[in-house]
PDB file of N, CA and C in Angstrom:
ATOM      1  N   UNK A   1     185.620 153.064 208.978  1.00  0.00           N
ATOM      2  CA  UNK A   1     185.447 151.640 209.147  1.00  0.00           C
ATOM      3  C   UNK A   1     184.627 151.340 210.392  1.00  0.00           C
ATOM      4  N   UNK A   2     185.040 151.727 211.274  1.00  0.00           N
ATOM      5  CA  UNK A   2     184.317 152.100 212.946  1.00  0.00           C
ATOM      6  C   UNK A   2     182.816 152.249 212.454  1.00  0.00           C
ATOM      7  N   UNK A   3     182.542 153.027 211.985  1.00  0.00           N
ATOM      8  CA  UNK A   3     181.010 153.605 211.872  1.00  0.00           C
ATOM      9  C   UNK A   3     180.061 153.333 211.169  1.00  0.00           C
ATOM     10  N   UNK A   4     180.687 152.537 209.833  1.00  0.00           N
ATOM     11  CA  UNK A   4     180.058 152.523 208.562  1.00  0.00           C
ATOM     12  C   UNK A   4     180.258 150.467 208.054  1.00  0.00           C
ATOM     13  N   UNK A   5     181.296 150.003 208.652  1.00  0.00           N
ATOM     14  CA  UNK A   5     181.321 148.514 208.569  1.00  0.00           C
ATOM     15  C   UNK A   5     180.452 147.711 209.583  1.00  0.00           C
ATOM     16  N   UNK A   6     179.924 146.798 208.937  1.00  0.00           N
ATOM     17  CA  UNK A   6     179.158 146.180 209.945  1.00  0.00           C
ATOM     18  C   UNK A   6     177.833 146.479 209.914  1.00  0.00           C
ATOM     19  N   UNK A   7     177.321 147.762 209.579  1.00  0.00           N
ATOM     20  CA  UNK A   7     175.769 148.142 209.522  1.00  0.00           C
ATOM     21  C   UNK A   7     174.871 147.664 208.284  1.00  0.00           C
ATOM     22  N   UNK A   8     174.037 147.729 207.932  1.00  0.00           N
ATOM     23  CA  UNK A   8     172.711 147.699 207.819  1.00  0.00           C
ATOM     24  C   UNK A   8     173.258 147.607 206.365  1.00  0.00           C
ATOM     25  N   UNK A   9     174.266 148.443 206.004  1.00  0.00           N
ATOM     26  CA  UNK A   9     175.243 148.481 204.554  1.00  0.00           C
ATOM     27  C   UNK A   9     175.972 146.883 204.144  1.00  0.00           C
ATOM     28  N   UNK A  10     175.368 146.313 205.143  1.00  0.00           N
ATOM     29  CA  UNK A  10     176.580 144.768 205.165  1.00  0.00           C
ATOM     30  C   UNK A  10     175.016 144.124 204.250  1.00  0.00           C
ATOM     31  N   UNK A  11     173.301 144.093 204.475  1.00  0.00           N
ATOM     32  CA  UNK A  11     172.431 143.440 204.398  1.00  0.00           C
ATOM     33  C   UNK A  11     172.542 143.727 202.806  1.00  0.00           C
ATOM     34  N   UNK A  12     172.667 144.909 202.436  1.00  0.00           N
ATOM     35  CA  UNK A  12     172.388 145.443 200.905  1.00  0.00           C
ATOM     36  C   UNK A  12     173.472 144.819 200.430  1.00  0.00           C
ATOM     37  N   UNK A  13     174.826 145.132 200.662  1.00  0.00           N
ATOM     38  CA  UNK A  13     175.590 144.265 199.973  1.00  0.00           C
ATOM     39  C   UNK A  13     175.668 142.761 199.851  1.00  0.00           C
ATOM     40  N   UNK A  14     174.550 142.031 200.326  1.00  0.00           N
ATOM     41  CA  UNK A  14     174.777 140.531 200.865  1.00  0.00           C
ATOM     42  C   UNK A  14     173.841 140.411 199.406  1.00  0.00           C
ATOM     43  N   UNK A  15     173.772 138.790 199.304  1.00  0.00           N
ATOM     44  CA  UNK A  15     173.137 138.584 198.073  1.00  0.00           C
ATOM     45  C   UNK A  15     173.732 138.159 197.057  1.00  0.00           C
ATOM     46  N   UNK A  16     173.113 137.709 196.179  1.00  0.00           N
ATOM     47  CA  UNK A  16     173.914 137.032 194.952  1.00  0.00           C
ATOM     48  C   UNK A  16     173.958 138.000 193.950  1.00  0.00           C
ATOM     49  N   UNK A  17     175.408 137.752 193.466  1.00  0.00           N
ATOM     50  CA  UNK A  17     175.631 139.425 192.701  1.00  0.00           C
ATOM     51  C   UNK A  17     175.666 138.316 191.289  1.00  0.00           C
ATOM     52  N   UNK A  18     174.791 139.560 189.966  1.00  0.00           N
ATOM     53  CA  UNK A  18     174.450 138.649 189.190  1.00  0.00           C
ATOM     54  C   UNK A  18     175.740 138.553 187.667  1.00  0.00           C
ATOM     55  N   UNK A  19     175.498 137.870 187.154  1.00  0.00           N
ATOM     56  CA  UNK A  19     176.975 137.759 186.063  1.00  0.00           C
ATOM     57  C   UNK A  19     176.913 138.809 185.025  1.00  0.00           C
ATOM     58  N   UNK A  20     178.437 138.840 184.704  1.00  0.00           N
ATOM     59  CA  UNK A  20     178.421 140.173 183.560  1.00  0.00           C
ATOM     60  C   UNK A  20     179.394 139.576 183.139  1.00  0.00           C
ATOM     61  N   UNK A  21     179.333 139.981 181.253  1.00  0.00           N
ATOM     62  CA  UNK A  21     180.249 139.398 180.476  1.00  0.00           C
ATOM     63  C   UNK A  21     180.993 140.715 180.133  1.00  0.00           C
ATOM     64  N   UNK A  22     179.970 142.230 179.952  1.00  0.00           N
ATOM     65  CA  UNK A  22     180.998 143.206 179.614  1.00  0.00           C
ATOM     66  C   UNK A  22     181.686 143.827 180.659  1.00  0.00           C
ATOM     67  N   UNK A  23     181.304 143.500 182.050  1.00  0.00           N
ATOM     68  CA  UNK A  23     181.961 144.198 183.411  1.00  0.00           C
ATOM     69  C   UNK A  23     181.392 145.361 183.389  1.00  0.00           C
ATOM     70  N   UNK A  24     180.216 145.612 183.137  1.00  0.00           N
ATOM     71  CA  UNK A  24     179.410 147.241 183.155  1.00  0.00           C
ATOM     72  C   UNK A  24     177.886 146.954 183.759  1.00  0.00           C
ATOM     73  N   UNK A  25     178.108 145.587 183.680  1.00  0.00           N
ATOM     74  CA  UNK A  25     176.179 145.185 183.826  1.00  0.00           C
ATOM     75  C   UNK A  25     175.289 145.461 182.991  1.00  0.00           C
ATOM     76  N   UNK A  26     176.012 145.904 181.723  1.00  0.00           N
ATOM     77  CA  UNK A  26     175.468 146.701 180.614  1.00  0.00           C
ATOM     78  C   UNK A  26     174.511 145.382 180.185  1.00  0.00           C
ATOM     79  N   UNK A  27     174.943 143.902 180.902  1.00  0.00           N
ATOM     80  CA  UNK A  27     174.063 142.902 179.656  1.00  0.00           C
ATOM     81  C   UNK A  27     173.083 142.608 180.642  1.00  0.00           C
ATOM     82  N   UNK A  28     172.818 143.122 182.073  1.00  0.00           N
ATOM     83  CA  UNK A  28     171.623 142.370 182.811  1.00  0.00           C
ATOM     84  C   UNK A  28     170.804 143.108 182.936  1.00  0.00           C
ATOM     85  N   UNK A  29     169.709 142.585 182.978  1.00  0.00           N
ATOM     86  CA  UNK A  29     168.604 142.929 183.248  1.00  0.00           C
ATOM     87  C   UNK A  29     168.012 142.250 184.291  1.00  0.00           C
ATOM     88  N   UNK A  30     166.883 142.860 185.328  1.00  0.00           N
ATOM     89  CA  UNK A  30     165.985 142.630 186.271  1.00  0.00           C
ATOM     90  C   UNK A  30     164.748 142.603 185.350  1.00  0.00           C
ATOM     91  N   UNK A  31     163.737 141.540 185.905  1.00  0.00           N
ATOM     92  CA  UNK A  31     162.468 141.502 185.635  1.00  0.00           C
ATOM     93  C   UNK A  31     161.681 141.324 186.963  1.00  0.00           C
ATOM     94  N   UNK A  32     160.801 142.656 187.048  1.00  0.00           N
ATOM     95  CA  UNK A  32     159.696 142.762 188.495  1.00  0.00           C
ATOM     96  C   UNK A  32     158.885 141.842 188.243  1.00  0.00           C
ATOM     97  N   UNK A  33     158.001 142.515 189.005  1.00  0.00           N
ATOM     98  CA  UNK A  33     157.147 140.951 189.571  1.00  0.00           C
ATOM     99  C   UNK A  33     155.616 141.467 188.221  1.00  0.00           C
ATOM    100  N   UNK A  34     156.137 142.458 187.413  1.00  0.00           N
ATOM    101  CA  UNK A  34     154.900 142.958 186.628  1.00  0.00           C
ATOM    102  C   UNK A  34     155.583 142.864 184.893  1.00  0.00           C
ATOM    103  N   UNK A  35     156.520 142.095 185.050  1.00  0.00           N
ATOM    104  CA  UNK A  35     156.893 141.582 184.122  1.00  0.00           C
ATOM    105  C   UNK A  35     158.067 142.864 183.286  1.00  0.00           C
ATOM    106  N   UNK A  36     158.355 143.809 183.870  1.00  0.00           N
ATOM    107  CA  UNK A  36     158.828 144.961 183.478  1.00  0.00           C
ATOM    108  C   UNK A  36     160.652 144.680 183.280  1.00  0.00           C
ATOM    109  N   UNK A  37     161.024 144.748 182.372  1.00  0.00           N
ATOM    110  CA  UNK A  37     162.759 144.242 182.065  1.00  0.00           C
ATOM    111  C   UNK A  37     163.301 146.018 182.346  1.00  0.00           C
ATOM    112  N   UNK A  38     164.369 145.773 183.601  1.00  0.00           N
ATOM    113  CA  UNK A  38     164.905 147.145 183.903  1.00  0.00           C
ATOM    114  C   UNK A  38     166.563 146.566 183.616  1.00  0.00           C
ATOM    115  N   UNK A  39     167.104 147.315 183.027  1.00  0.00           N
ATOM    116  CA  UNK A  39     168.852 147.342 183.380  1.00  0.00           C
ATOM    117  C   UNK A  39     168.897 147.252 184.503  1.00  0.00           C
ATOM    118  N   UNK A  40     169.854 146.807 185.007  1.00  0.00           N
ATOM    119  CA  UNK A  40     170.405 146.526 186.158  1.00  0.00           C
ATOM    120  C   UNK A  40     171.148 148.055 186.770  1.00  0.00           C
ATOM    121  N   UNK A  41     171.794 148.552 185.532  1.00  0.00           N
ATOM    122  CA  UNK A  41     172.359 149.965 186.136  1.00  0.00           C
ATOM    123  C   UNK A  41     171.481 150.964 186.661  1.00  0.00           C
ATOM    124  N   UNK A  42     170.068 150.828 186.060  1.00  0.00           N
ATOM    125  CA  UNK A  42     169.079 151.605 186.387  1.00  0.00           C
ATOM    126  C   UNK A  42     168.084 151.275 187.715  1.00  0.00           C
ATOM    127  N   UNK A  43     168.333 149.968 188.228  1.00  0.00           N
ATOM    128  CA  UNK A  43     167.500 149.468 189.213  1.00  0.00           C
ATOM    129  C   UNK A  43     168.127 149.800 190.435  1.00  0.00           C
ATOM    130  N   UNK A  44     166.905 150.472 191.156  1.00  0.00           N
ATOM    131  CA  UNK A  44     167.319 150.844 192.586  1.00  0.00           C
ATOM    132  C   UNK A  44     167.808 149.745 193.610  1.00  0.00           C
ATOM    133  N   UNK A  45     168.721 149.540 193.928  1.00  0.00           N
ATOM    134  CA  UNK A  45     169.351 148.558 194.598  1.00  0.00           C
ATOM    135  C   UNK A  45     168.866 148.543 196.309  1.00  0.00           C
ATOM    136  N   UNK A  46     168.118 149.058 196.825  1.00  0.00           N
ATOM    137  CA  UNK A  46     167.447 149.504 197.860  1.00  0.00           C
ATOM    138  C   UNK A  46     166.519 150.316 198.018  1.00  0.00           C
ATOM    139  N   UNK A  47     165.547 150.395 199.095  1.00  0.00           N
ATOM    140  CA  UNK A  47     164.239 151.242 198.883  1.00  0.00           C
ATOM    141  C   UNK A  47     164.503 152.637 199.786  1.00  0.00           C
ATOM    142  N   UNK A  48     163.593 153.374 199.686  1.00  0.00           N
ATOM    143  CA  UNK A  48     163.748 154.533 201.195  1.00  0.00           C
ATOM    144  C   UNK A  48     164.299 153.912 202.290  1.00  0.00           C
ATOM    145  N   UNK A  49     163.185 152.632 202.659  1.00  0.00           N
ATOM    146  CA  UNK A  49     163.404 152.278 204.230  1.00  0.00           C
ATOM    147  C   UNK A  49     164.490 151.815 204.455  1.00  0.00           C
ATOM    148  N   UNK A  50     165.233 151.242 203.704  1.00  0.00           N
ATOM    149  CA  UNK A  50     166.849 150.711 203.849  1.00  0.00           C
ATOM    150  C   UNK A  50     167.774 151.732 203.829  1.00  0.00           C
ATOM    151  N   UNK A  51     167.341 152.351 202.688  1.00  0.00           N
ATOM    152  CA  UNK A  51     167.888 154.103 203.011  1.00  0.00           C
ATOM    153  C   UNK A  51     167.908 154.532 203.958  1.00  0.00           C
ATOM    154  N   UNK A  52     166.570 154.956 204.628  1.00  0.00           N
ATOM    155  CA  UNK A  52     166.831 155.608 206.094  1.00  0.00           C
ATOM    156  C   UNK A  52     167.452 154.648 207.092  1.00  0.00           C
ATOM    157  N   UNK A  53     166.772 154.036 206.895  1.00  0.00           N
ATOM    158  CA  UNK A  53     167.698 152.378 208.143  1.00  0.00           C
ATOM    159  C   UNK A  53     168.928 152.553 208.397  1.00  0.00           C
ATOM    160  N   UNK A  54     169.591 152.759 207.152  1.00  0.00           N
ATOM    161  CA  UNK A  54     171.075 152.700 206.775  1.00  0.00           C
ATOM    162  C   UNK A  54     171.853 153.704 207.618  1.00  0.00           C
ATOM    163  N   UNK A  55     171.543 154.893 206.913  1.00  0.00           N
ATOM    164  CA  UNK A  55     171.440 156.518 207.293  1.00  0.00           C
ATOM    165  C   UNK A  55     171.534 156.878 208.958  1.00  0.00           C
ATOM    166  N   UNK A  56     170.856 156.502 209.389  1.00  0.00           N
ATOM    167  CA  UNK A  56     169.962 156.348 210.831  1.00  0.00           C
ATOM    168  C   UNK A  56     171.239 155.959 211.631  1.00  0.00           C
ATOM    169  N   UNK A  57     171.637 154.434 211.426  1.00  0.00           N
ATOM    170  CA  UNK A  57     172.599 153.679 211.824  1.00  0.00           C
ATOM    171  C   UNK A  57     173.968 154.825 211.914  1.00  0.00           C
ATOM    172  N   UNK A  58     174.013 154.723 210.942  1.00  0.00           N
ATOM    173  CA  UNK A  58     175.149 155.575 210.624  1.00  0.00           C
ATOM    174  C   UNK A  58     175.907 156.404 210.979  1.00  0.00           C
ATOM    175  N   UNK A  59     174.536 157.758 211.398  1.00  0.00           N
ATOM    176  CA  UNK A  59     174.580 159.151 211.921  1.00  0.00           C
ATOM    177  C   UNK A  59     174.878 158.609 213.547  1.00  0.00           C
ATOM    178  N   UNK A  60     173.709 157.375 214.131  1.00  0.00           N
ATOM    179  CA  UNK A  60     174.453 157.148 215.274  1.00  0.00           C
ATOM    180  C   UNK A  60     175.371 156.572 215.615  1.00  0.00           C
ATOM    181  N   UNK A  61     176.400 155.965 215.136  1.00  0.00           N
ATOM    182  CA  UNK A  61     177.821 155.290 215.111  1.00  0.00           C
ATOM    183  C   UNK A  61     178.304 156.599 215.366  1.00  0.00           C
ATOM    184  N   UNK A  62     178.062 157.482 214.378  1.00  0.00           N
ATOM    185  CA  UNK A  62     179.393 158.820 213.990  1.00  0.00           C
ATOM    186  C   UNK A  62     179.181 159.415 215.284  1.00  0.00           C
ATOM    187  N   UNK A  63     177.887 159.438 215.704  1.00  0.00           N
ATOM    188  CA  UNK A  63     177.659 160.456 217.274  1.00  0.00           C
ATOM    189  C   UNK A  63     178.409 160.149 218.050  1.00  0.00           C
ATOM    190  N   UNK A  64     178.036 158.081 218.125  1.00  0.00           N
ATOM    191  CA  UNK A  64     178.763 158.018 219.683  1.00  0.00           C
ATOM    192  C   UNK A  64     179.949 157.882 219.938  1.00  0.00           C
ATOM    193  N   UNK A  65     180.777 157.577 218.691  1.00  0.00           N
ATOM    194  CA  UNK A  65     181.790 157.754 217.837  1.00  0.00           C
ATOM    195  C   UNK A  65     182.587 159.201 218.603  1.00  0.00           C
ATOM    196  N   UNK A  66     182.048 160.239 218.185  1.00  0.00           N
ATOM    197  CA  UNK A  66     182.905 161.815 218.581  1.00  0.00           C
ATOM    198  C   UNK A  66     182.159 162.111 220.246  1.00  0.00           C
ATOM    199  N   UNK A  67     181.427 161.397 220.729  1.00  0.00           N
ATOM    200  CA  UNK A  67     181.145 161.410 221.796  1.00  0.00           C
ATOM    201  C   UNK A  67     181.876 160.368 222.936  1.00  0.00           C
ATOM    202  N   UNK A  68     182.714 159.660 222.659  1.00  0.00           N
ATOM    203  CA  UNK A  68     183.058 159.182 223.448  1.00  0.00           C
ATOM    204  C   UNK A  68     184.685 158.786 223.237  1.00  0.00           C
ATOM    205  N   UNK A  69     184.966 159.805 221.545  1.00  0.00           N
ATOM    206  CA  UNK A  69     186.653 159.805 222.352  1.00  0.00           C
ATOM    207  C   UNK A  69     187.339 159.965 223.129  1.00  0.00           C
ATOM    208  N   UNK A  70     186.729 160.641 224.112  1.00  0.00           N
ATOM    209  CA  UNK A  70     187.104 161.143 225.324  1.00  0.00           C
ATOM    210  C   UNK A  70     187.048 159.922 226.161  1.00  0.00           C
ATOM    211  N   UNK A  71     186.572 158.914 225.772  1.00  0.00           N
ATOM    212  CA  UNK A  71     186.488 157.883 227.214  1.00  0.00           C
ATOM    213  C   UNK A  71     187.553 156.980 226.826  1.00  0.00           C
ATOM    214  N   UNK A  72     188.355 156.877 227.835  1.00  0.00           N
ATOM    215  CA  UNK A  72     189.473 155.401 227.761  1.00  0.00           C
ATOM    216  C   UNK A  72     189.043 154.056 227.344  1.00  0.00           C
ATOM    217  N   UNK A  73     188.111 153.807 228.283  1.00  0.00           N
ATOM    218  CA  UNK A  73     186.741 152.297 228.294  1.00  0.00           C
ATOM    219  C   UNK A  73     187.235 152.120 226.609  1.00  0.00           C
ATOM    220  N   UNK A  74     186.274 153.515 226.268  1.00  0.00           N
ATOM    221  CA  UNK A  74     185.753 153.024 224.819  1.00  0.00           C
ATOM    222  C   UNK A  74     187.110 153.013 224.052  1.00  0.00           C
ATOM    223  N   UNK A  75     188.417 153.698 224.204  1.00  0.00           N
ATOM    224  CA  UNK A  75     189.105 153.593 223.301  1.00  0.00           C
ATOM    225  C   UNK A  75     189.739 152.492 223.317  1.00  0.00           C
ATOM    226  N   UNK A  76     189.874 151.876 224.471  1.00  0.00           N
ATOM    227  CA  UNK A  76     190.469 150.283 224.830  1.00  0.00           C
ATOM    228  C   UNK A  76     189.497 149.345 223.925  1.00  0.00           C
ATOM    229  N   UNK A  77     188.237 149.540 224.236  1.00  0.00           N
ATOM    230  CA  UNK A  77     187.219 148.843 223.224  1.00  0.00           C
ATOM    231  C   UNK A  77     187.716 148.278 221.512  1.00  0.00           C
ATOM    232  N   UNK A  78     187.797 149.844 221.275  1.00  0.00           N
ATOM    233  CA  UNK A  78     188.038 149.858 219.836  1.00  0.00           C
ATOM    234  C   UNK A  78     189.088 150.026 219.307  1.00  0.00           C
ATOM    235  N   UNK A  79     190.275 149.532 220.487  1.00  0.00           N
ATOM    236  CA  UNK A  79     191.827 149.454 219.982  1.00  0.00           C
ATOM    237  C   UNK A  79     192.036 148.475 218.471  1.00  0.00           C
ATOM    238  N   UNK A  80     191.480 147.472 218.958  1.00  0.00           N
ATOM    239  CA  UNK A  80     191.621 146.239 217.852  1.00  0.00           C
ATOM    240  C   UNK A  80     191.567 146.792 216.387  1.00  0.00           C
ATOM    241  N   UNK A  81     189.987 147.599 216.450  1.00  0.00           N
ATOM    242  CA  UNK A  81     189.353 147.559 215.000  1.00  0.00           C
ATOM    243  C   UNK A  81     190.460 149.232 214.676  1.00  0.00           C
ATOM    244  N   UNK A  82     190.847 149.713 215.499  1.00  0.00           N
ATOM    245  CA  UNK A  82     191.919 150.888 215.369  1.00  0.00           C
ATOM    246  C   UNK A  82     192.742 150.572 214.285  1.00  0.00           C
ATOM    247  N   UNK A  83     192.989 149.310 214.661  1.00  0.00           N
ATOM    248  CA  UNK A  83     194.756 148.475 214.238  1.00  0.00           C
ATOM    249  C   UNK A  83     194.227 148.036 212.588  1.00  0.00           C
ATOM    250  N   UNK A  84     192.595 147.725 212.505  1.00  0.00           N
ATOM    251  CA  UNK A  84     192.557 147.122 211.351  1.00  0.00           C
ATOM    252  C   UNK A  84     192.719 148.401 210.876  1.00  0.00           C
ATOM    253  N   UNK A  85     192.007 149.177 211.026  1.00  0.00           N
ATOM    254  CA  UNK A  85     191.608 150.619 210.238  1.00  0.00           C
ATOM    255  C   UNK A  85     193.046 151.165 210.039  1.00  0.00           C
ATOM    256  N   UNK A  86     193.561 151.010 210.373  1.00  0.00           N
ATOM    257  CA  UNK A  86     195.117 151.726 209.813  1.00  0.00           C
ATOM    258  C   UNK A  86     195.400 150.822 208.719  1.00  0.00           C
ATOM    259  N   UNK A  87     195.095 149.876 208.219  1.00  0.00           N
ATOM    260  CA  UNK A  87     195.703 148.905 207.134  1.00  0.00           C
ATOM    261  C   UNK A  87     194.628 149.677 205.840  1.00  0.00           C
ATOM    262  N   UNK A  88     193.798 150.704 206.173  1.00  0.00           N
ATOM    263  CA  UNK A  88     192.791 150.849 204.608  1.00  0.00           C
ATOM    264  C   UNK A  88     193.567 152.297 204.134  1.00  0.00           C
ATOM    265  N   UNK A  89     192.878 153.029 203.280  1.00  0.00           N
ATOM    266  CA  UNK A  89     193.333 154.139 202.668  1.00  0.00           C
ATOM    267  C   UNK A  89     193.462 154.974 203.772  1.00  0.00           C
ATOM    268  N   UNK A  90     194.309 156.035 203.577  1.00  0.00           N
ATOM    269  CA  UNK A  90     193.797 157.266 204.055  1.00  0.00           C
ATOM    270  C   UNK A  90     192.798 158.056 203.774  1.00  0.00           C
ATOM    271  N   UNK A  91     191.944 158.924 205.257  1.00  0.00           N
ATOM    272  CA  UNK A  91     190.396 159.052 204.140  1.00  0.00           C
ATOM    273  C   UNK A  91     191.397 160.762 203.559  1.00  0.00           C
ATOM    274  N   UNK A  92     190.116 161.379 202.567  1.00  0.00           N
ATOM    275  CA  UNK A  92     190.719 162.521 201.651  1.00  0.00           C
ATOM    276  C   UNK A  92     189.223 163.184 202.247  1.00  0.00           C
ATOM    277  N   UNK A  93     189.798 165.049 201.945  1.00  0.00           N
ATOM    278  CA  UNK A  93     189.026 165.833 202.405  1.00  0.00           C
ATOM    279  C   UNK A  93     188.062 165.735 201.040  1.00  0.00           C
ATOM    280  N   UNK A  94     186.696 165.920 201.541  1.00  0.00           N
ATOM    281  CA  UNK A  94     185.656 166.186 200.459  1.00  0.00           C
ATOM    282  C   UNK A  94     185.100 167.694 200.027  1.00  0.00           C
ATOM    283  N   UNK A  95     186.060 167.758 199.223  1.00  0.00           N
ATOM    284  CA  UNK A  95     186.142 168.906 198.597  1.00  0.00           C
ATOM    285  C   UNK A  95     184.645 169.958 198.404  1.00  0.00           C
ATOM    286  N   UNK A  96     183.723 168.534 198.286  1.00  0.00           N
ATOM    287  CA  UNK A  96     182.264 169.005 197.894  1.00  0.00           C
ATOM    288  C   UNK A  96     181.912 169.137 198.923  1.00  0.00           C
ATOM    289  N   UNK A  97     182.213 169.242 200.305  1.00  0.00           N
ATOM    290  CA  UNK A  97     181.251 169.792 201.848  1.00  0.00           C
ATOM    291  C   UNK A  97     181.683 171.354 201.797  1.00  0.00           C
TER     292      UNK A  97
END
């Protein structure tokens, strides 16, 4: 939550999310600017540069993140968002690393 809320991931999710009658998006479609009708499941919802943007952000949260548990300052800082972060799941090991 620390690392990954709040970033660059908040801009992509912002936006008007469009209607579905089967709950799959199976009925929308996007039309580009070249007149091209894409499913919606198939349309890239972001480009590289938001990709890396994203990414970027990210990797440096997590740095300064394990770099500065060690400091009191910062853990007083991020007591609050501590307290929220205990109210979400527990995270699970990723089996696939």
């Amino acid at each position: 939550m620390l690392c990954v809320r709040n970033t660059k991931l908040e801009d992509i999710h912002a936006g008007i999310l469009p209607v579905t009658r089967t709950g799959d998006y199976s009925d929308v479609t996007v039309i580009d600017a070249d007149g091209n009708r894409i499913p919606w499941n198939r349309v890239s919802h972001f480009d590289d540069d938001a990709m890396r943007d994203l990414m970027r952000q990210v990797v440096d949260r997590l740095y300064t993140f394990h770099l500065r548990l060690d400091d009191p300052g910062f853990l007083d800082e991020i007591g609050i968002w501590m307290r929220a972060a205990s109210r979400w799941d527990l995270p699970k090991l990723d089996e696939s690393m």
